[in-house]
Protein backbone atom coordinates (compact mmCIF):
# COMPACT_ATOMS: atom_id res chain seq x y z
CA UNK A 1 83.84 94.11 86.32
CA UNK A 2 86.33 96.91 86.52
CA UNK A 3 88.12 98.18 83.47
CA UNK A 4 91.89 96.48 82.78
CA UNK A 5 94.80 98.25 85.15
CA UNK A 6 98.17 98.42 84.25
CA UNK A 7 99.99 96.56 86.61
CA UNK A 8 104.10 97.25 87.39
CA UNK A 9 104.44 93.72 88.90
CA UNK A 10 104.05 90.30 87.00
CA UNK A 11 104.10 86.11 88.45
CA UNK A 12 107.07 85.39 89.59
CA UNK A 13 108.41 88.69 90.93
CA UNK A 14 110.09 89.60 94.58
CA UNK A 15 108.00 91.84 95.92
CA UNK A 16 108.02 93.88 99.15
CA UNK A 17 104.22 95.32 100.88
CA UNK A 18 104.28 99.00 101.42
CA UNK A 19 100.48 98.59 103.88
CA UNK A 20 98.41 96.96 105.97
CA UNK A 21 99.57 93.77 108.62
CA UNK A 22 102.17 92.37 106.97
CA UNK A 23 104.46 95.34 105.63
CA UNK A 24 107.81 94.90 105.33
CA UNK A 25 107.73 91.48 104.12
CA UNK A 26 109.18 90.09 101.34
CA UNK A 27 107.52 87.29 99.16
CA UNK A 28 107.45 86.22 95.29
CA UNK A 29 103.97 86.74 93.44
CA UNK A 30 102.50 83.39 92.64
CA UNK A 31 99.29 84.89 91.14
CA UNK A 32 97.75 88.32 89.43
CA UNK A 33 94.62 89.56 88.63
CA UNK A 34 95.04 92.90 86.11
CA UNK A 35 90.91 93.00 85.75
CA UNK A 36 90.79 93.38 89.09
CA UNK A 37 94.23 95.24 90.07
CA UNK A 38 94.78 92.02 92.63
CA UNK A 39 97.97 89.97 93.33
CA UNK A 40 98.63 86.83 95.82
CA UNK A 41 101.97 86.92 97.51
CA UNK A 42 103.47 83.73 98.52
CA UNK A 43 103.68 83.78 102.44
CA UNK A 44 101.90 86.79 102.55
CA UNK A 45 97.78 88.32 103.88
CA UNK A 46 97.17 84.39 105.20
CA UNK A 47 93.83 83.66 105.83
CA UNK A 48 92.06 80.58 107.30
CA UNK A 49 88.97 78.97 105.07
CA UNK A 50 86.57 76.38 106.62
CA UNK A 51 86.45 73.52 104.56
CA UNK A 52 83.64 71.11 104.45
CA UNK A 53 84.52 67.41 103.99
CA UNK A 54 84.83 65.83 100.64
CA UNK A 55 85.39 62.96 98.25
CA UNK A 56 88.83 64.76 97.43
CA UNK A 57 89.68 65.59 101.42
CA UNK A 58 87.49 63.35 103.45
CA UNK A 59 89.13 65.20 106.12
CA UNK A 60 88.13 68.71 105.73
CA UNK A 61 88.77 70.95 108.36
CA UNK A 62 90.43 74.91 108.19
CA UNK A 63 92.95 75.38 105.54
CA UNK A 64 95.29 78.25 105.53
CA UNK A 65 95.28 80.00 102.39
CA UNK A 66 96.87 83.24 100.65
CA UNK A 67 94.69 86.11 99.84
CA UNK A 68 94.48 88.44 96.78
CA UNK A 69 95.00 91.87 98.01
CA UNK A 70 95.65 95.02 96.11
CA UNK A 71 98.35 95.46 93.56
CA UNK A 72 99.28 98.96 94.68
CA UNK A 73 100.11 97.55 98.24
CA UNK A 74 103.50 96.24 96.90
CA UNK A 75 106.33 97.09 95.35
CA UNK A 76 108.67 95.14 93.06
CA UNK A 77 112.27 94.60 94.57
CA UNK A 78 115.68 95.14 92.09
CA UNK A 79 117.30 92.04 91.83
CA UNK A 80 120.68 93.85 91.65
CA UNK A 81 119.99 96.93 94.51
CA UNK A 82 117.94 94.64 96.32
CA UNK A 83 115.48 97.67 97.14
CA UNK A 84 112.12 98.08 96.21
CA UNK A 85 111.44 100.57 93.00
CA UNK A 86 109.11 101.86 91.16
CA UNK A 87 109.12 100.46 87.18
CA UNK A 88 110.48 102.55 84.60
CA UNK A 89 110.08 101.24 81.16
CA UNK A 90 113.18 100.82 78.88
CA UNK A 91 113.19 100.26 74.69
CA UNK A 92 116.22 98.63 73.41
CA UNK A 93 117.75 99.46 70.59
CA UNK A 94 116.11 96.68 68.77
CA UNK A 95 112.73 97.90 70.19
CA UNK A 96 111.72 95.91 72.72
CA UNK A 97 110.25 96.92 75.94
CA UNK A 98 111.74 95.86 79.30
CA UNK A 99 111.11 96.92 82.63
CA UNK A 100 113.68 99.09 84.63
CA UNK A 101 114.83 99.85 88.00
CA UNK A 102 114.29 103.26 88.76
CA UNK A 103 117.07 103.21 91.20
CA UNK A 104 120.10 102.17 89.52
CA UNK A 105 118.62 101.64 86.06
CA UNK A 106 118.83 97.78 85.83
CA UNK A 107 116.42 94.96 84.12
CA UNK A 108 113.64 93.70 86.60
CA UNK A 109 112.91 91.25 83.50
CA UNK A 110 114.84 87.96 83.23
């Protein structure tokens, strides 16, 4: 196992991918995996998985799937810019933490 990473982006975020064969595209995260410094975009790094038939899916057959890849591969995207930023963290004046656009300074947190 690897040791804990901090990650910028949590489930549920809009999220653009800096590398690899899909960059440029925009997708929500629908999974994370800190231990591991993973996340699974919705839409995105599709791969196909041979299935074997089953109780469940007596059809079986190849499913297409998204896979983890690695957190730093993506980006979070500013709900209010609408461009992708790095995280700064903001405490409130009754001293809670939120995340922050770097950009123009506005919540990434709902």
């Amino acid at each position: 196992m690897v040791d804990m990473k901090k990650m910028t982006v949590r489930r549920g975020d809009k999220v653009v991918v800096l590398s690899g064969k899909d960059k440029g595209k925009k997708g929500k995260v629908i999974a994370t995996s800190p231990r591991m410094g993973r996340v699974k975009v919705e839409g995105i790094n599709i791969i196909k998985k041979h299935a074997k038939p089953t109780r469940r899916v007596p059809q079986g057959g190849i499913r297409e799937m998204e896979a983890e890849f690695p957190a730093s591969r993506v980006l979070p995207l500013c709900p209010s810019c609408n461009k992708a930023t790095r995280v700064a963290k903001k405490i409130l004046p009754d001293n809670s933490r939120i995340r922050a656009c770097r950009k123009c300074g506005e919540s990434l947190d709902k």
